[in-house]
C-alpha atoms as a PDB file:
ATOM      1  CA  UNK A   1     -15.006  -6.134  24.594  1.00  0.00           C
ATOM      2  CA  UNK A   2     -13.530  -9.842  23.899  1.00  0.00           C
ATOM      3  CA  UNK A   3     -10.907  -9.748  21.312  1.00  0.00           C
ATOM      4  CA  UNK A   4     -11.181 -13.739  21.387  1.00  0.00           C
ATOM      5  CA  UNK A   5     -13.082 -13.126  17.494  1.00  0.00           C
ATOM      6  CA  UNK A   6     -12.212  -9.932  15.078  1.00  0.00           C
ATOM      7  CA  UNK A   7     -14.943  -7.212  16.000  1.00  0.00           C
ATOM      8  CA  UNK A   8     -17.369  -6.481  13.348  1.00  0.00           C
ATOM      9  CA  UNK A   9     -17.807  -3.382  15.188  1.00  0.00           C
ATOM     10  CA  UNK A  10     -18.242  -0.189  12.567  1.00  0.00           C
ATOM     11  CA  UNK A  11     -15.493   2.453  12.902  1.00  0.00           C
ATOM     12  CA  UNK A  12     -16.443   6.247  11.898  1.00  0.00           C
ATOM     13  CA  UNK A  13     -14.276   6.334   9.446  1.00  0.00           C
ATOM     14  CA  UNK A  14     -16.447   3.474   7.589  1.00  0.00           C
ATOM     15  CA  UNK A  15     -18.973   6.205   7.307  1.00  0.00           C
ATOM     16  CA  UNK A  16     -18.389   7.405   3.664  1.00  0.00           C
ATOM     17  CA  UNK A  17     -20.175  10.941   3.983  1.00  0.00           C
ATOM     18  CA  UNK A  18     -18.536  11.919   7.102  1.00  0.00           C
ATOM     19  CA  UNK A  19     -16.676  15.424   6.373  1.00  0.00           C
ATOM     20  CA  UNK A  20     -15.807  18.671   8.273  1.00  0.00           C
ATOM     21  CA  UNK A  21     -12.970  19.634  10.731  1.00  0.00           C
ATOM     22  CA  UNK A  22     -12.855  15.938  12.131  1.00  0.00           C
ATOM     23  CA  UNK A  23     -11.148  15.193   8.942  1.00  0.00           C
ATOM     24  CA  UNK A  24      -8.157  16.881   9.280  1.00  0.00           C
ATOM     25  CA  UNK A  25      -8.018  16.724  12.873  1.00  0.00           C
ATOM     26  CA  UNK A  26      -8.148  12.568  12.413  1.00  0.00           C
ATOM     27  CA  UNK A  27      -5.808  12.662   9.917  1.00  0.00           C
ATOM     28  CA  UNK A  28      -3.241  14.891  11.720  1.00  0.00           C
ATOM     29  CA  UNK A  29      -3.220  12.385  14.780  1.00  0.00           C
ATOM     30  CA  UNK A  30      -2.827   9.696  12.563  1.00  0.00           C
ATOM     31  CA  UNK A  31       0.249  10.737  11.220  1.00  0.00           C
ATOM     32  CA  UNK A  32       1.514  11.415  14.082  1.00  0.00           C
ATOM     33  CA  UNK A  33       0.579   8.338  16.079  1.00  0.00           C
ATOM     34  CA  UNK A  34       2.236   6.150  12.934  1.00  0.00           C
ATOM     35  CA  UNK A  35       5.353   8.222  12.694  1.00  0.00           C
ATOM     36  CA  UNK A  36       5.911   8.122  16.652  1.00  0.00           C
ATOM     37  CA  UNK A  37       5.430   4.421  16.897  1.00  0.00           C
ATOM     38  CA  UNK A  38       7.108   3.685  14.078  1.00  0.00           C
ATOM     39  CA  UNK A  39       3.913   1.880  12.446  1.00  0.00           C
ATOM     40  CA  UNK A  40       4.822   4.121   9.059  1.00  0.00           C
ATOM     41  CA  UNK A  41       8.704   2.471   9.095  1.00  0.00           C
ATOM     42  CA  UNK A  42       6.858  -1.096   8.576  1.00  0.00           C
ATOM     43  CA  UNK A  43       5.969   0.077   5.198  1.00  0.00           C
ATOM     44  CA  UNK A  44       8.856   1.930   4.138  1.00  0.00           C
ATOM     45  CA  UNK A  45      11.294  -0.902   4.732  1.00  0.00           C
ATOM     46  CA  UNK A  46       9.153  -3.284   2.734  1.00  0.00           C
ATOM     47  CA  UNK A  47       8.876  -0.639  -0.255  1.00  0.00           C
ATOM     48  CA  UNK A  48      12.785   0.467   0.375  1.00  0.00           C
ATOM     49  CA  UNK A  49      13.683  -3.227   0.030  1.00  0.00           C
ATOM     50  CA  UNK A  50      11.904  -4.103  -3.114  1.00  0.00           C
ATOM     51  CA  UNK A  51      13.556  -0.945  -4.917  1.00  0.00           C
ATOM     52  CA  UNK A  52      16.618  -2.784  -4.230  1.00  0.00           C
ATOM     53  CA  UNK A  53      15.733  -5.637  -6.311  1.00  0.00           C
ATOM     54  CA  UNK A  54      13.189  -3.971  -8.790  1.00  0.00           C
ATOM     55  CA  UNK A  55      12.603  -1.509 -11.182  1.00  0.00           C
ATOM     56  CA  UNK A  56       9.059   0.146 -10.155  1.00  0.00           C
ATOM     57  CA  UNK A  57       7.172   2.684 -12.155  1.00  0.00           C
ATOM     58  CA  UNK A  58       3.626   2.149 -10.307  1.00  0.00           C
ATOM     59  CA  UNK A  59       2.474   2.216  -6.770  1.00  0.00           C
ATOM     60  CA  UNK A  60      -0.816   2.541  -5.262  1.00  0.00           C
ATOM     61  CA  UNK A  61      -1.537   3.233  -1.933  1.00  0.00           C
ATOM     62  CA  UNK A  62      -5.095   1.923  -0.886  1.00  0.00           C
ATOM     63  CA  UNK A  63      -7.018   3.654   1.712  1.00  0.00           C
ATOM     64  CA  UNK A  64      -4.173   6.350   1.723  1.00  0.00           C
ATOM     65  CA  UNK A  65      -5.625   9.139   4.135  1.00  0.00           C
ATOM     66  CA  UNK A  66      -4.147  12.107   4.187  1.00  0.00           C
ATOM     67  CA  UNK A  67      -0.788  10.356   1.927  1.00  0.00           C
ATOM     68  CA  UNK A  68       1.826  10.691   4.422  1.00  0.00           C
ATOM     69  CA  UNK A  69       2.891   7.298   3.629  1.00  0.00           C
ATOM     70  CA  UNK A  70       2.905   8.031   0.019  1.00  0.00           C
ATOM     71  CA  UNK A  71       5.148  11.252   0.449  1.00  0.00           C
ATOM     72  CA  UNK A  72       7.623   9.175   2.763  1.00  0.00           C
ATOM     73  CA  UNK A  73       7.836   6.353  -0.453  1.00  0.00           C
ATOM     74  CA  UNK A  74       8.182   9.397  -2.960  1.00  0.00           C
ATOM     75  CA  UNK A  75      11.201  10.777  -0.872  1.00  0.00           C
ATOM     76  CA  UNK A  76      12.790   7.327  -0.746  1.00  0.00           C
ATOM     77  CA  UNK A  77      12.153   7.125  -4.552  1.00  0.00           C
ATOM     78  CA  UNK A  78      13.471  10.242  -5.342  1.00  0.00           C
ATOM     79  CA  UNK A  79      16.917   9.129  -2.816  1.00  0.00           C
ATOM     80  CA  UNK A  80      16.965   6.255  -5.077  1.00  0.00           C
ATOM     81  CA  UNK A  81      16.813   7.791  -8.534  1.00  0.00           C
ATOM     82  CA  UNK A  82      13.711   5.904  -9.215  1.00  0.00           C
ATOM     83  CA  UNK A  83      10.831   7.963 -11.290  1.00  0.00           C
ATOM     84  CA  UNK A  84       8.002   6.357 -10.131  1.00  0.00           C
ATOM     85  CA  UNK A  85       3.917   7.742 -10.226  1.00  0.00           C
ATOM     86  CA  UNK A  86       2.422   7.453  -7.068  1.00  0.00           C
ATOM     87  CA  UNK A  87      -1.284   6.938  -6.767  1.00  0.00           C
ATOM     88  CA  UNK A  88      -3.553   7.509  -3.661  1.00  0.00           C
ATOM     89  CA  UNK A  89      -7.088   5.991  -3.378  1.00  0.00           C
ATOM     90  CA  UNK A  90      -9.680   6.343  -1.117  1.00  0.00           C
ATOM     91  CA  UNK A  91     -13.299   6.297  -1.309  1.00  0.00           C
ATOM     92  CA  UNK A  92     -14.140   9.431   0.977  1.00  0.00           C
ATOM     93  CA  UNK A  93     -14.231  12.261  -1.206  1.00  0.00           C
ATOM     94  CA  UNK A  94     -13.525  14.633   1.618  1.00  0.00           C
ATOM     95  CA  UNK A  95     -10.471  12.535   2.244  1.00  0.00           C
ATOM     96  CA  UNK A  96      -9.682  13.266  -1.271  1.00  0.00           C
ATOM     97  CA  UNK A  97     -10.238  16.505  -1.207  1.00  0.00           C
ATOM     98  CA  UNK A  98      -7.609  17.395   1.627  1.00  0.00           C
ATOM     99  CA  UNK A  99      -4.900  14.491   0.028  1.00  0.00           C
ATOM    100  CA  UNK A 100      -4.978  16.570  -2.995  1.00  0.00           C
ATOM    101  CA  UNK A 101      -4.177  20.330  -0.816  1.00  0.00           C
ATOM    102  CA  UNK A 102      -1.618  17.748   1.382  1.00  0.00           C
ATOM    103  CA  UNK A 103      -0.121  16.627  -1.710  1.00  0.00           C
ATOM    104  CA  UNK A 104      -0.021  20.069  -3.989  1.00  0.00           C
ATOM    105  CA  UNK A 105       4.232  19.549  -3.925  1.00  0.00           C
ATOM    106  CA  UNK A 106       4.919  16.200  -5.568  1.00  0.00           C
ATOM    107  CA  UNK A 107       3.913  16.594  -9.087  1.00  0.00           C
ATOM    108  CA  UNK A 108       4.302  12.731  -9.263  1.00  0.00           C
ATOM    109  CA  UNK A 109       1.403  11.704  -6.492  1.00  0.00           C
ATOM    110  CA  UNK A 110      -2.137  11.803  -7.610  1.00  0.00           C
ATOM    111  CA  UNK A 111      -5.070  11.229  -5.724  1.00  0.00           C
ATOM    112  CA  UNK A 112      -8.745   9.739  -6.575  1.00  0.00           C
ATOM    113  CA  UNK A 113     -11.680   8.657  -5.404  1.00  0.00           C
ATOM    114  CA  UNK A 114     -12.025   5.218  -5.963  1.00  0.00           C
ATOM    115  CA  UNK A 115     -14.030   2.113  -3.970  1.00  0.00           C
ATOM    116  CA  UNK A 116     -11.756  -0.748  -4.507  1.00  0.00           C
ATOM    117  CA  UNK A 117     -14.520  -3.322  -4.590  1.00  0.00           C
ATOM    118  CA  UNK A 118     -16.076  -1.822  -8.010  1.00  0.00           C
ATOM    119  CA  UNK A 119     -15.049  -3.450 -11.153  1.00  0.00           C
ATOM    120  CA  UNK A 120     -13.704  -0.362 -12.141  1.00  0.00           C
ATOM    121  CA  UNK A 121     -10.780  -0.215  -9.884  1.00  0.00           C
ATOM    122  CA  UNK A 122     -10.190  -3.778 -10.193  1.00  0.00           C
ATOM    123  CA  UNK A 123      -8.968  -3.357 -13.675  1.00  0.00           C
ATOM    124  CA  UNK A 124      -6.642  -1.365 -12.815  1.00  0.00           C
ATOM    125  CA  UNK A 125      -2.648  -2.370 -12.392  1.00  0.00           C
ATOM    126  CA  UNK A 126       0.346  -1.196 -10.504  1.00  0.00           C
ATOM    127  CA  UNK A 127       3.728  -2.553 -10.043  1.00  0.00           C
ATOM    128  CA  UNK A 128       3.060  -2.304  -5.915  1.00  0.00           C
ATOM    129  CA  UNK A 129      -0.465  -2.165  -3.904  1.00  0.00           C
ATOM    130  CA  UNK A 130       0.417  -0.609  -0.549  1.00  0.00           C
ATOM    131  CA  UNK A 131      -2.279  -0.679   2.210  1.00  0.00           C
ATOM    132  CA  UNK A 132      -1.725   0.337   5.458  1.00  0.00           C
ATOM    133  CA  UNK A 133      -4.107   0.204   8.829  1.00  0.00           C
ATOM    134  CA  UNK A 134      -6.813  -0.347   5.999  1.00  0.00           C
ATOM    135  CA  UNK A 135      -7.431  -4.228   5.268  1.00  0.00           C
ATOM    136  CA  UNK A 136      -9.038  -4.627   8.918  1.00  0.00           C
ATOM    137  CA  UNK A 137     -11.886  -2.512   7.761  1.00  0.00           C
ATOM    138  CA  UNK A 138     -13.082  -5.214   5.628  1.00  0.00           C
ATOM    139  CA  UNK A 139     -14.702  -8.574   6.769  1.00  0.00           C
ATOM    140  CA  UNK A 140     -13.344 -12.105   6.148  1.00  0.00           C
ATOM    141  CA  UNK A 141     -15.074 -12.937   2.645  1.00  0.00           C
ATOM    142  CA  UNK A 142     -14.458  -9.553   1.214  1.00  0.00           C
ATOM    143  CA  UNK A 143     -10.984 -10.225   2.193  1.00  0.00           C
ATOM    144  CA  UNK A 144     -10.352 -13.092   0.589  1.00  0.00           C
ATOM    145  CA  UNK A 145     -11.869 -11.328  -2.797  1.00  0.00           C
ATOM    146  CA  UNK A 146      -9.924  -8.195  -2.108  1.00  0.00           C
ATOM    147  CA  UNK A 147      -6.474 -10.731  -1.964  1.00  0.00           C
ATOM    148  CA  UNK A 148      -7.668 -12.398  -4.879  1.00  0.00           C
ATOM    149  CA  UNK A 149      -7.902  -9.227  -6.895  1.00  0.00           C
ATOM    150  CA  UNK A 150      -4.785  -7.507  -5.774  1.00  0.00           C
ATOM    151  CA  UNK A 151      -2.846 -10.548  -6.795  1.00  0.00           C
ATOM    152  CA  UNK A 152      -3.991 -10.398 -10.558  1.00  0.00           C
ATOM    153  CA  UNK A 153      -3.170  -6.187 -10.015  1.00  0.00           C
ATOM    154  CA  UNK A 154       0.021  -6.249  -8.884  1.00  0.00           C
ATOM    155  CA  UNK A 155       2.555  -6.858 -11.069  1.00  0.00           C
ATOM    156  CA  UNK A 156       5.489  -6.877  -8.553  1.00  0.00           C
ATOM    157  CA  UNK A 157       4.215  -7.001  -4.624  1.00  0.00           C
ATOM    158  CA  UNK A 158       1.617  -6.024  -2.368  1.00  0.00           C
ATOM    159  CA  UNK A 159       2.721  -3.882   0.646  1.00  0.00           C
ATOM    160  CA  UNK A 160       0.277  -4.520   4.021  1.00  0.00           C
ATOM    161  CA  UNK A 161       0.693  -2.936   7.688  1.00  0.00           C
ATOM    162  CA  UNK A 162      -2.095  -3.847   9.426  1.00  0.00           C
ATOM    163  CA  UNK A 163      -3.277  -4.448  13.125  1.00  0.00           C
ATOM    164  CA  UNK A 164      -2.084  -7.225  15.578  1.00  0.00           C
ATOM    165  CA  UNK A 165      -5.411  -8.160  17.764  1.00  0.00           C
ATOM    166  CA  UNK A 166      -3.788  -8.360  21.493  1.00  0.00           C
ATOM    167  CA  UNK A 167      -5.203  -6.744  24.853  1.00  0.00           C
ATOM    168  CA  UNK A 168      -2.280  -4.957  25.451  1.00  0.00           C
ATOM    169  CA  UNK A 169      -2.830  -3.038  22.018  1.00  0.00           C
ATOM    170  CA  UNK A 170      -6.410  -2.337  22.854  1.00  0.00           C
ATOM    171  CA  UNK A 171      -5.856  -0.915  26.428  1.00  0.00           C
ATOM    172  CA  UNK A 172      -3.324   1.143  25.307  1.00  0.00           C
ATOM    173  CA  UNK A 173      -4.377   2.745  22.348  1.00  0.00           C
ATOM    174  CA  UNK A 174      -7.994   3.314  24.217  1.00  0.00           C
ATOM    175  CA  UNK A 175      -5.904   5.190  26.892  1.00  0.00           C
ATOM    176  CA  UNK A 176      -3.266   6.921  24.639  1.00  0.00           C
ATOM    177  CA  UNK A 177      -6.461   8.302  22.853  1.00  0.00           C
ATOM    178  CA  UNK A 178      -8.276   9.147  25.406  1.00  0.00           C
ATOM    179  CA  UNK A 179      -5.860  11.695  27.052  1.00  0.00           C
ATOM    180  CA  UNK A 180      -4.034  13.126  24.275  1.00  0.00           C
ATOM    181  CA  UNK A 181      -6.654  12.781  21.224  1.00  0.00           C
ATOM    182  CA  UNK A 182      -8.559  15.761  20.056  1.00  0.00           C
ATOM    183  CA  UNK A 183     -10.415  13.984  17.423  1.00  0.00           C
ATOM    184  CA  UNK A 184     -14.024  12.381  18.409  1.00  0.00           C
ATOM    185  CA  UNK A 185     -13.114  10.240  15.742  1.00  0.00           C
ATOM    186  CA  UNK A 186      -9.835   8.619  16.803  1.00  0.00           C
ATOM    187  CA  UNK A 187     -10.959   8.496  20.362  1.00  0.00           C
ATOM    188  CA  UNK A 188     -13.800   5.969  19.171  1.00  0.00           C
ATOM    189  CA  UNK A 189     -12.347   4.429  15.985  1.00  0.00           C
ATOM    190  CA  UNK A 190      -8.529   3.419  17.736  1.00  0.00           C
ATOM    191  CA  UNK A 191      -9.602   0.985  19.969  1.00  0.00           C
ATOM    192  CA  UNK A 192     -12.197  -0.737  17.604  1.00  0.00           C
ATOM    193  CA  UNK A 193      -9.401  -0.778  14.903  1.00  0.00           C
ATOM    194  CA  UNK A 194      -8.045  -3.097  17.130  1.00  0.00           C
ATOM    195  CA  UNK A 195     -10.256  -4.902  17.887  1.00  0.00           C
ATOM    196  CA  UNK A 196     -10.937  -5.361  13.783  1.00  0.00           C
ATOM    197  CA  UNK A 197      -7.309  -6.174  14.007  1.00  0.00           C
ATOM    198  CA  UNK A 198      -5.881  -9.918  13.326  1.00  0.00           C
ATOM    199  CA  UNK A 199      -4.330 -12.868  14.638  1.00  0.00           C
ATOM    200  CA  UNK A 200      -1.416 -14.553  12.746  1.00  0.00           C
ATOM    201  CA  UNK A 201      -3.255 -17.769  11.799  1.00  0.00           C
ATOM    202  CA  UNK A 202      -6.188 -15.347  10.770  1.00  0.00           C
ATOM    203  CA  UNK A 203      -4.669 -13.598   8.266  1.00  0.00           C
ATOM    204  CA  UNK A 204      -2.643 -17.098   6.801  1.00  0.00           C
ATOM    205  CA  UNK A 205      -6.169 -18.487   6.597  1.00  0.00           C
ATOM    206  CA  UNK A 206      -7.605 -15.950   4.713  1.00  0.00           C
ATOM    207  CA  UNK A 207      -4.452 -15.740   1.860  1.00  0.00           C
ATOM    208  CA  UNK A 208      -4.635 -19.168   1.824  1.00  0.00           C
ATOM    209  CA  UNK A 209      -8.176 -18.823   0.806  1.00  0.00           C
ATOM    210  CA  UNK A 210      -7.678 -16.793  -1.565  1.00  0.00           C
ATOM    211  CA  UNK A 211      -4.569 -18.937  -3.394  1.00  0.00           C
ATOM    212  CA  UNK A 212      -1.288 -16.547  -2.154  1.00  0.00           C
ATOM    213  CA  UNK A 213       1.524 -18.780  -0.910  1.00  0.00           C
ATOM    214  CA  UNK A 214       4.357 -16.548  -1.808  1.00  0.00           C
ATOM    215  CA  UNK A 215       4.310 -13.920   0.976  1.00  0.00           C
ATOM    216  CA  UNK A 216       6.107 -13.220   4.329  1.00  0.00           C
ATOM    217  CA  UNK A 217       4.182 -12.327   7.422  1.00  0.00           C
ATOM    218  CA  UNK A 218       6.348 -10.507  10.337  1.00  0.00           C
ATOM    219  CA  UNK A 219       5.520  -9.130  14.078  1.00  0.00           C
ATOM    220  CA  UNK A 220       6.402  -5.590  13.673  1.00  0.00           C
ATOM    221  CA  UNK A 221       6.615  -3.144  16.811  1.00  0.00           C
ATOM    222  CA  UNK A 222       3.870  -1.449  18.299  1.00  0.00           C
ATOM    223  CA  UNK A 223       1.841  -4.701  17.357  1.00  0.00           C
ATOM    224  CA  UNK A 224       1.585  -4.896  13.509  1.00  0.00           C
ATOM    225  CA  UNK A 225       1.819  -7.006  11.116  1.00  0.00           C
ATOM    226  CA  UNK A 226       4.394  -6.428   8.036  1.00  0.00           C
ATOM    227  CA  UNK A 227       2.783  -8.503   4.799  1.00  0.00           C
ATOM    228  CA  UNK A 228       4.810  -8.738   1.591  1.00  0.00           C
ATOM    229  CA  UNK A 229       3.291 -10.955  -1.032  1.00  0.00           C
ATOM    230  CA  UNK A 230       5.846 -11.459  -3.406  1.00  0.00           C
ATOM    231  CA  UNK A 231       4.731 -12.186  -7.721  1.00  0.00           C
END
């Protein structure tokens, strides 16, 4: 596979109805593969930061899995003497559905089903839009509308950890999945991810499309990018 071009390769995961054991299974290794590699500490030093400087009482996590990411921000909220609500989206149901069991301790996380393309979630508001190892799922033009959206939703910052697009990344990940993955799913979907992944000057092209200036964009180890878009 030539990662000269972002893949337009389908993942899995983009299948909606998919449901069963794989779920959780996925979901596990996920967690674990972000927390080991530190991919979950690129989003919980941009939210940790902006509760320095900011009062939040909203954040939604887009595309949130099975929440780990969302617990992790709750802790550091709750450290911080900050009340805020905490609000998981995702459009798989069964994704949802095991969220919600994940989730049964934090009275102040809720999770729905939501597509964030419909008009319906794009009236919505929060203070911060997290998304993590979600955005590459999308293609170019519905990333530019997605940007364009978040930045009338968020009232304070968007949060983004997504994929750097380098060989190394995609031999590794193929391999590390191959030997110690369980899932079907995260054997095939890793890899492609990516592949789906960007390039620096891809993702500046496509905020600058869609009219963001204020933002930084970091390198983050094991090859992510940290995003902050600032209001």
């Amino acid at each position: 596979m030539t990662l000269k071009h972002r893949s337009e390769e389908m993942e899995i995961m983009d299948d909606l109805s998919i449901s069963g054991e794989v779920i959780g299974q996925t979901l596990r290794e996920l967690d674990i593969i972000n927390r080991r590699l530190g991919g979950n500490q690129i989003s919980l030093t941009a939210f940790a930061k902006i509760l320095k400087n900011h009062r939040i009482q909203t954040v939604a996590d887009l595309g949130c899995g099975g929440a780990d990411i969302l617990m992790a921000m709750a802790r550091i909220a709750k450290q911080k003497n900050q009340d805020i609500q905490f609000t998981g989206v995702d459009a798989n149901q069964h994704i949802v559905e095991y969220a919600k069991d994940h989730t049964t301790e934090w009275e102040n996380i809720s999770i729905i089903q939501e597509n964030i393309l419909s008009e319906a979630f794009r009236r919505q508001h929060f203070d911060i839009i997290h998304c993590c190892l979600f955005l590459h799922h999308f293609t170019e033009s519905q990333l530019i509308s997605i940007f364009k959206s978040l930045k009338d939703q968020a009232r304070v910052a968007i949060i983004v950890n997504d994929l750097h697009r380098h060989f190394l990344a995609f031999h590794s990940i193929r391999l590390l999945t191959r030997f110690f993955s369980k899932s079907y799913m995260v054997r095939n979907d890793a890899a492609i991810s990516v592949a789906r992944g960007f390039k620096k000057s891809e993702l500046a092209a496509i905020l600058e499309q869609a009219g963001i200036t204020n933002y930084q964009l970091s390198w983050r180890w094991a090859f992510r990018w940290q995003l902050v878009i600032h209001k």
